[in-house]
Protein backbone atom coordinates (compact mmCIF):
# COMPACT_ATOMS: atom_id res chain seq x y z
CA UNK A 1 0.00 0.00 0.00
CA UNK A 2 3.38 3.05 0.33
CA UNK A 3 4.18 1.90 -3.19
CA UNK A 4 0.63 2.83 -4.02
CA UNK A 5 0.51 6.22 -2.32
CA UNK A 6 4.16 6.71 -3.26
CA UNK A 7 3.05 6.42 -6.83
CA UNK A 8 0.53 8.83 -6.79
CA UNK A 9 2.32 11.39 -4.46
CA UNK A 10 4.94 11.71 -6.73
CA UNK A 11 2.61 11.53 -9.60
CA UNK A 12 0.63 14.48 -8.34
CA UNK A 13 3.95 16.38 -7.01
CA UNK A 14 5.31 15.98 -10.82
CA UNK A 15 1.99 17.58 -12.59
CA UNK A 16 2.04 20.60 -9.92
CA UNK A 17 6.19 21.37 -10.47
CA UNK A 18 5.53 20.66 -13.86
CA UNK A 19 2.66 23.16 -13.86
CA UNK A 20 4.33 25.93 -11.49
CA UNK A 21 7.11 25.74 -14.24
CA UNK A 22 5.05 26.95 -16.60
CA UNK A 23 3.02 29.78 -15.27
CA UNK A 24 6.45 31.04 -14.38
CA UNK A 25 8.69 30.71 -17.72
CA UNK A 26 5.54 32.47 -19.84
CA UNK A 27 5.67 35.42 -17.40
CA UNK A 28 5.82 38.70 -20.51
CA UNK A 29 8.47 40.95 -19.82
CA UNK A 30 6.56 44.64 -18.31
CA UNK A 31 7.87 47.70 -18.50
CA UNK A 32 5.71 50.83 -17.33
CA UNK A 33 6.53 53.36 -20.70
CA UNK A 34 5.84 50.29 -22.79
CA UNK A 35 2.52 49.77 -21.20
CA UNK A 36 1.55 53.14 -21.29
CA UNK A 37 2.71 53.65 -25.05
CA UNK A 38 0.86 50.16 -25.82
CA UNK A 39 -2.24 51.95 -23.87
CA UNK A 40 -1.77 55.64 -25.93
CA UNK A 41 -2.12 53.17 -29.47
CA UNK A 42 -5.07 51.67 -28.52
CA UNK A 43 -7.02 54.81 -27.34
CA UNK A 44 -5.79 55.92 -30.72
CA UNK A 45 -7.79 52.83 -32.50
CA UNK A 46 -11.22 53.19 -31.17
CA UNK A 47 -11.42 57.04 -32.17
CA UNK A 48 -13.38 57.92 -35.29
CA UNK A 49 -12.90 61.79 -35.45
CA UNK A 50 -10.22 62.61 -37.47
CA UNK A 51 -8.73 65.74 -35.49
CA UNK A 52 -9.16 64.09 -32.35
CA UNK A 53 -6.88 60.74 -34.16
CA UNK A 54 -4.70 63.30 -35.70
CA UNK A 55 -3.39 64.98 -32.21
CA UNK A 56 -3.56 61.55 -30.10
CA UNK A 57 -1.38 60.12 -33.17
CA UNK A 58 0.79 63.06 -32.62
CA UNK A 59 0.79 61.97 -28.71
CA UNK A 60 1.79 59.37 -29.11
CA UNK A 61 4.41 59.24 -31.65
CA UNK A 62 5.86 62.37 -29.01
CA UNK A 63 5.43 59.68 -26.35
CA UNK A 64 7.77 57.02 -27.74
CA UNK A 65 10.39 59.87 -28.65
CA UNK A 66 10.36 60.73 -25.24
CA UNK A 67 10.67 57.37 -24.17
CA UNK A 68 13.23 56.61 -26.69
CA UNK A 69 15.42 60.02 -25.27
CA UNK A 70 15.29 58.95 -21.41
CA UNK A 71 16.64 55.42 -22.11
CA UNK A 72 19.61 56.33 -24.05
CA UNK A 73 22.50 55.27 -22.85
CA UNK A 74 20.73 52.42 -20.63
CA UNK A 75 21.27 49.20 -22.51
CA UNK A 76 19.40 47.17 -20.30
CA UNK A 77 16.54 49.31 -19.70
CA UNK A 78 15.94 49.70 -23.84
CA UNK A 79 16.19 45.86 -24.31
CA UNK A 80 13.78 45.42 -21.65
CA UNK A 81 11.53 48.26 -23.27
CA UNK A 82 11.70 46.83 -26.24
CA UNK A 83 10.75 43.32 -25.21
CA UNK A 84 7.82 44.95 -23.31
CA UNK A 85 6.49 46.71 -25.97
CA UNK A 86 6.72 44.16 -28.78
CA UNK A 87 4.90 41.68 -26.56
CA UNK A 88 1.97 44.11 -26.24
CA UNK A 89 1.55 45.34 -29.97
């Protein structure tokens, strides 16, 4: 009867590491200016009037230069931008 339980202990303990190991390696990569640039481009989809698209499109294109200009220099910060934001277009 231990074999038995044994068996399915380890069984079940396999499935739930198995499992944990999962949820963990698919975590995105997040990065706050990504989310709120990824945020500005879909306002910028459900508008239908054109000056309103015109200026948020302008927003937004100023918000990823601005973006762009505070992470120069930071290798590590712009790969991790970068990773954000292509996950979330």
């Amino acid at each position: 009867m231990t074999a038995f339980f044994y068996f399915y202990a380890m069984k079940y303990f396999y499935l739930l590491s198995v499992f944990l190991l999962s949820i963990i390696s698919c975590d995105a990569p997040k990065h706050p200016d990504a989310t709120s640039l990824c945020q500005c481009w879909s306002m910028l989809r459900f508008e239908k009037i054109d000056s309103i698209s015109n200026k948020m499109a302008d927003s937004c294109d100023n918000l990823y230069k601005n973006i762009i200009v505070k992470g120069e220099g930071y290798e590590e910060w712009n790969a991790l931008f970068k990773a954000a934001y292509n996950e979330c277009r």
